[in-house]
N, C-alpha and C. Protein backbone atom coordinates (compact mmCIF):
# COMPACT_ATOMS: atom_id res chain seq x y z
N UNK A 1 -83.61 -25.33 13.90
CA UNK A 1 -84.94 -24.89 14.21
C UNK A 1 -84.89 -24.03 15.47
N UNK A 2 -85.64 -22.94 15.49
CA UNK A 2 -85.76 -21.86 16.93
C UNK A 2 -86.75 -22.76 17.52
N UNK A 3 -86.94 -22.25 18.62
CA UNK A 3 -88.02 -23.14 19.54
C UNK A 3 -87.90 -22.05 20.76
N UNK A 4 -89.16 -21.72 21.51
CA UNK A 4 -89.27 -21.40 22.77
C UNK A 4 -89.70 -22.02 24.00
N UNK A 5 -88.89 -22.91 24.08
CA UNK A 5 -88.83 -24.22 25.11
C UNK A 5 -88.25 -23.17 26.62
N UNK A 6 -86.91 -22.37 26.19
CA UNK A 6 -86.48 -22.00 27.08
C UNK A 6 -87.21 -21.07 28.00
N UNK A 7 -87.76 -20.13 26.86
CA UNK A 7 -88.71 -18.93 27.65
C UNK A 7 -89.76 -19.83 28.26
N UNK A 8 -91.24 -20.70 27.74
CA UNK A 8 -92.22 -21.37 28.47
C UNK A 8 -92.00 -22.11 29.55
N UNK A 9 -90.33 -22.41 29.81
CA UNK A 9 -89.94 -23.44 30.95
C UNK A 9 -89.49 -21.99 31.92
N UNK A 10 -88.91 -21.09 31.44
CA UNK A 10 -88.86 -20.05 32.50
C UNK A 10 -90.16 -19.87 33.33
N UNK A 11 -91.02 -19.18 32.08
CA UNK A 11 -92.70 -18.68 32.78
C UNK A 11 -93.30 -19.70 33.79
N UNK A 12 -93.36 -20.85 33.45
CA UNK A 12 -94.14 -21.89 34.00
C UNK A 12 -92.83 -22.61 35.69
N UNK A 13 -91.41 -21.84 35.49
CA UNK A 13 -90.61 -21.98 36.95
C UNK A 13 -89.83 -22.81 36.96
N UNK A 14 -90.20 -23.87 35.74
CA UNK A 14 -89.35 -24.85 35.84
C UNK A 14 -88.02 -25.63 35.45
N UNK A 15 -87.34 -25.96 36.23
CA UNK A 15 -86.16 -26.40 35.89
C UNK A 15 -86.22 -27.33 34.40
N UNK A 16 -84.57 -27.43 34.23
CA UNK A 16 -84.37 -28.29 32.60
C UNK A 16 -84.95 -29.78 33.55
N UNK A 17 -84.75 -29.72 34.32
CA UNK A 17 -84.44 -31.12 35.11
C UNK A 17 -85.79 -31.88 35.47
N UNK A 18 -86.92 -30.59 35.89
CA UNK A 18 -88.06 -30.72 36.29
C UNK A 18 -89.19 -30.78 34.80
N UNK A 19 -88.65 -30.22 34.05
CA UNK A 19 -89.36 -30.72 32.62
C UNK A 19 -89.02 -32.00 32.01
N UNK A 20 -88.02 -32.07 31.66
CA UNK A 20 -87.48 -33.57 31.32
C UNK A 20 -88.20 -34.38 32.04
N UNK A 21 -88.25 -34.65 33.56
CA UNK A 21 -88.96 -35.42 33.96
C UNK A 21 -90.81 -35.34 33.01
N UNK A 22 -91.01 -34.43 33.58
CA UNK A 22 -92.97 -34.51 32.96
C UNK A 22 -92.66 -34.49 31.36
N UNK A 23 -91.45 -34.67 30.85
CA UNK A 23 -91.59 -35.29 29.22
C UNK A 23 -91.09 -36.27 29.43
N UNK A 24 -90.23 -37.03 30.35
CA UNK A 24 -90.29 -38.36 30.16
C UNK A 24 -88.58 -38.58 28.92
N UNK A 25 -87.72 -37.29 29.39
CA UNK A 25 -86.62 -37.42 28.43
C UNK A 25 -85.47 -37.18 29.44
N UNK A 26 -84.19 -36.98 29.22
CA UNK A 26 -83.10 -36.90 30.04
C UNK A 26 -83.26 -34.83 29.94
N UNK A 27 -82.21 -34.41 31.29
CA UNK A 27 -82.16 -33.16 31.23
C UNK A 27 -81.35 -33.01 29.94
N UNK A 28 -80.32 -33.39 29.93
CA UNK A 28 -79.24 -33.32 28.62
C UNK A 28 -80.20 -33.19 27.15
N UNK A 29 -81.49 -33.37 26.87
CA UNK A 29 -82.24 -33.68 25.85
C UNK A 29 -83.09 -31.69 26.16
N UNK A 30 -83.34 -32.04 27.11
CA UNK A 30 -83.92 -30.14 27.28
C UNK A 30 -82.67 -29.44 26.85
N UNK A 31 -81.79 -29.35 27.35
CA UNK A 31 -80.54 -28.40 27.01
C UNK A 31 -80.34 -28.60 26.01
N UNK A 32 -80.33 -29.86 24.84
CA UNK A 32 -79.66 -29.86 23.69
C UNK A 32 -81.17 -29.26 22.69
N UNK A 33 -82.20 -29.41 23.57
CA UNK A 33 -83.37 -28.49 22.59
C UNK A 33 -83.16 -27.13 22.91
N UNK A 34 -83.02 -26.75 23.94
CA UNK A 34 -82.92 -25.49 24.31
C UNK A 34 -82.00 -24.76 23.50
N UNK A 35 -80.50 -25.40 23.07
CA UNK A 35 -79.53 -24.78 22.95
C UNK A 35 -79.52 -25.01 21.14
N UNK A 36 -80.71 -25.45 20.48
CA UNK A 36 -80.92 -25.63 19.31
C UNK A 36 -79.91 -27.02 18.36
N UNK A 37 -79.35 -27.69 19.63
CA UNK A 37 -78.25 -28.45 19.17
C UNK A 37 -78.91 -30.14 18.56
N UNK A 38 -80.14 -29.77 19.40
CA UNK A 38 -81.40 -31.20 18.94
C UNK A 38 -82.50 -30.38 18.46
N UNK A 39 -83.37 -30.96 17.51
CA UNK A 39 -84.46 -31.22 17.18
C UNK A 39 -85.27 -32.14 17.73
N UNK A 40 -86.35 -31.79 18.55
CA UNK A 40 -87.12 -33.39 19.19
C UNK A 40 -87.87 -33.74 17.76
N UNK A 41 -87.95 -34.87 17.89
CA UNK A 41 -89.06 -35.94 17.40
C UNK A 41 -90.25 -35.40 17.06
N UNK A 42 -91.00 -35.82 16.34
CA UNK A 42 -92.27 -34.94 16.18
C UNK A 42 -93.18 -35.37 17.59
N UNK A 43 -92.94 -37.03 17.81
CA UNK A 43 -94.16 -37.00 18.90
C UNK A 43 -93.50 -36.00 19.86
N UNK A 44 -92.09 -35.69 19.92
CA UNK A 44 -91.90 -35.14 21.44
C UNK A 44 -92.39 -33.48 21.40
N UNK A 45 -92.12 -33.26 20.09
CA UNK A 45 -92.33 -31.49 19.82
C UNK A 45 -94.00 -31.87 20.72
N UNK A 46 -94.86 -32.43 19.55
CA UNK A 46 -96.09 -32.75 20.43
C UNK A 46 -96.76 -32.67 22.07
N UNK A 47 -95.84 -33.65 22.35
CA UNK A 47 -95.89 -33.56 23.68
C UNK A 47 -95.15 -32.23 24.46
N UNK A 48 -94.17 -31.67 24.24
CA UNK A 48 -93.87 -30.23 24.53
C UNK A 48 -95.14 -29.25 24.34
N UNK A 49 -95.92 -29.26 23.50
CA UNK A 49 -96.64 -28.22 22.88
C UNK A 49 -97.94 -28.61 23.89
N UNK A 50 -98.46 -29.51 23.69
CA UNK A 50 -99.35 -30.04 24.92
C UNK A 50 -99.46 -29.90 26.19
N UNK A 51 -97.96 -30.05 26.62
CA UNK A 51 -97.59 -29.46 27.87
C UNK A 51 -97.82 -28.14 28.11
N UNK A 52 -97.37 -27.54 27.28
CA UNK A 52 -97.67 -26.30 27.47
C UNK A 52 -98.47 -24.95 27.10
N UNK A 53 -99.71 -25.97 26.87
CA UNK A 53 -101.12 -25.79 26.02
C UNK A 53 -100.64 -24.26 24.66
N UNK A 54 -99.62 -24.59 24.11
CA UNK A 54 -99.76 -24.10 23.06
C UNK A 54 -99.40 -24.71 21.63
N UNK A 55 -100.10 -24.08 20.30
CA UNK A 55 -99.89 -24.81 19.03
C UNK A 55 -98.44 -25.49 19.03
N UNK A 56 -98.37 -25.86 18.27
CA UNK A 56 -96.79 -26.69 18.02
C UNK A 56 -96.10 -25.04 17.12
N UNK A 57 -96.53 -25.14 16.08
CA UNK A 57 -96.18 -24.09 15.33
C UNK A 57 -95.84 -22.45 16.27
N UNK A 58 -96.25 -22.49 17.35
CA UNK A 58 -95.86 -21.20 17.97
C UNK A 58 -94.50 -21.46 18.93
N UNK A 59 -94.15 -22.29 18.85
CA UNK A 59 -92.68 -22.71 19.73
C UNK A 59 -91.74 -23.71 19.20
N UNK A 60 -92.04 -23.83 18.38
CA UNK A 60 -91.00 -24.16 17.06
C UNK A 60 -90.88 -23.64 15.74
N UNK A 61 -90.23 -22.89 15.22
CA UNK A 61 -90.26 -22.20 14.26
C UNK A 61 -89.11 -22.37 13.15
N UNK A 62 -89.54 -23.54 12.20
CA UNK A 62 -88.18 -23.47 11.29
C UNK A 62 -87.02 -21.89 11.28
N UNK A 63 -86.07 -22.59 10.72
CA UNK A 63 -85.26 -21.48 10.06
C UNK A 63 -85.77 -21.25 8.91
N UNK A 64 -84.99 -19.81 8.41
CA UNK A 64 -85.08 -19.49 7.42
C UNK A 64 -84.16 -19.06 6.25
């Protein structure tokens, strides 16, 4: 799955380290989303998308 975790954590300044914390996951869990190597959870996509007041569907984007 693509995801723009990396770009919205750029815009918004913040570290892998400093997001993980306000999701409540390890940094190693940002990098392995970032680097497409994880898929979060649906609640966590959720809570990503919340965070960063946009749809779920606009920062996760199956493959194709």
């Amino acid at each position: 799955m693509n995801n723009l975790v990396r770009d919205l954590r750029g815009e918004y300044g913040w570290s892998q380290a400093e997001l993980a914390q306000k999701l409540d996951v390890s940094r190693q869990t940002i990098n392995a989303i970032e680097t497409g190597k994880y898929d979060p959870s649906l609640p966590l996509a959720f809570k990503i998308a919340r965070l960063f007041g946009r749809p779920i569907e606009m920062i996760f984007v199956p493959e194709e």
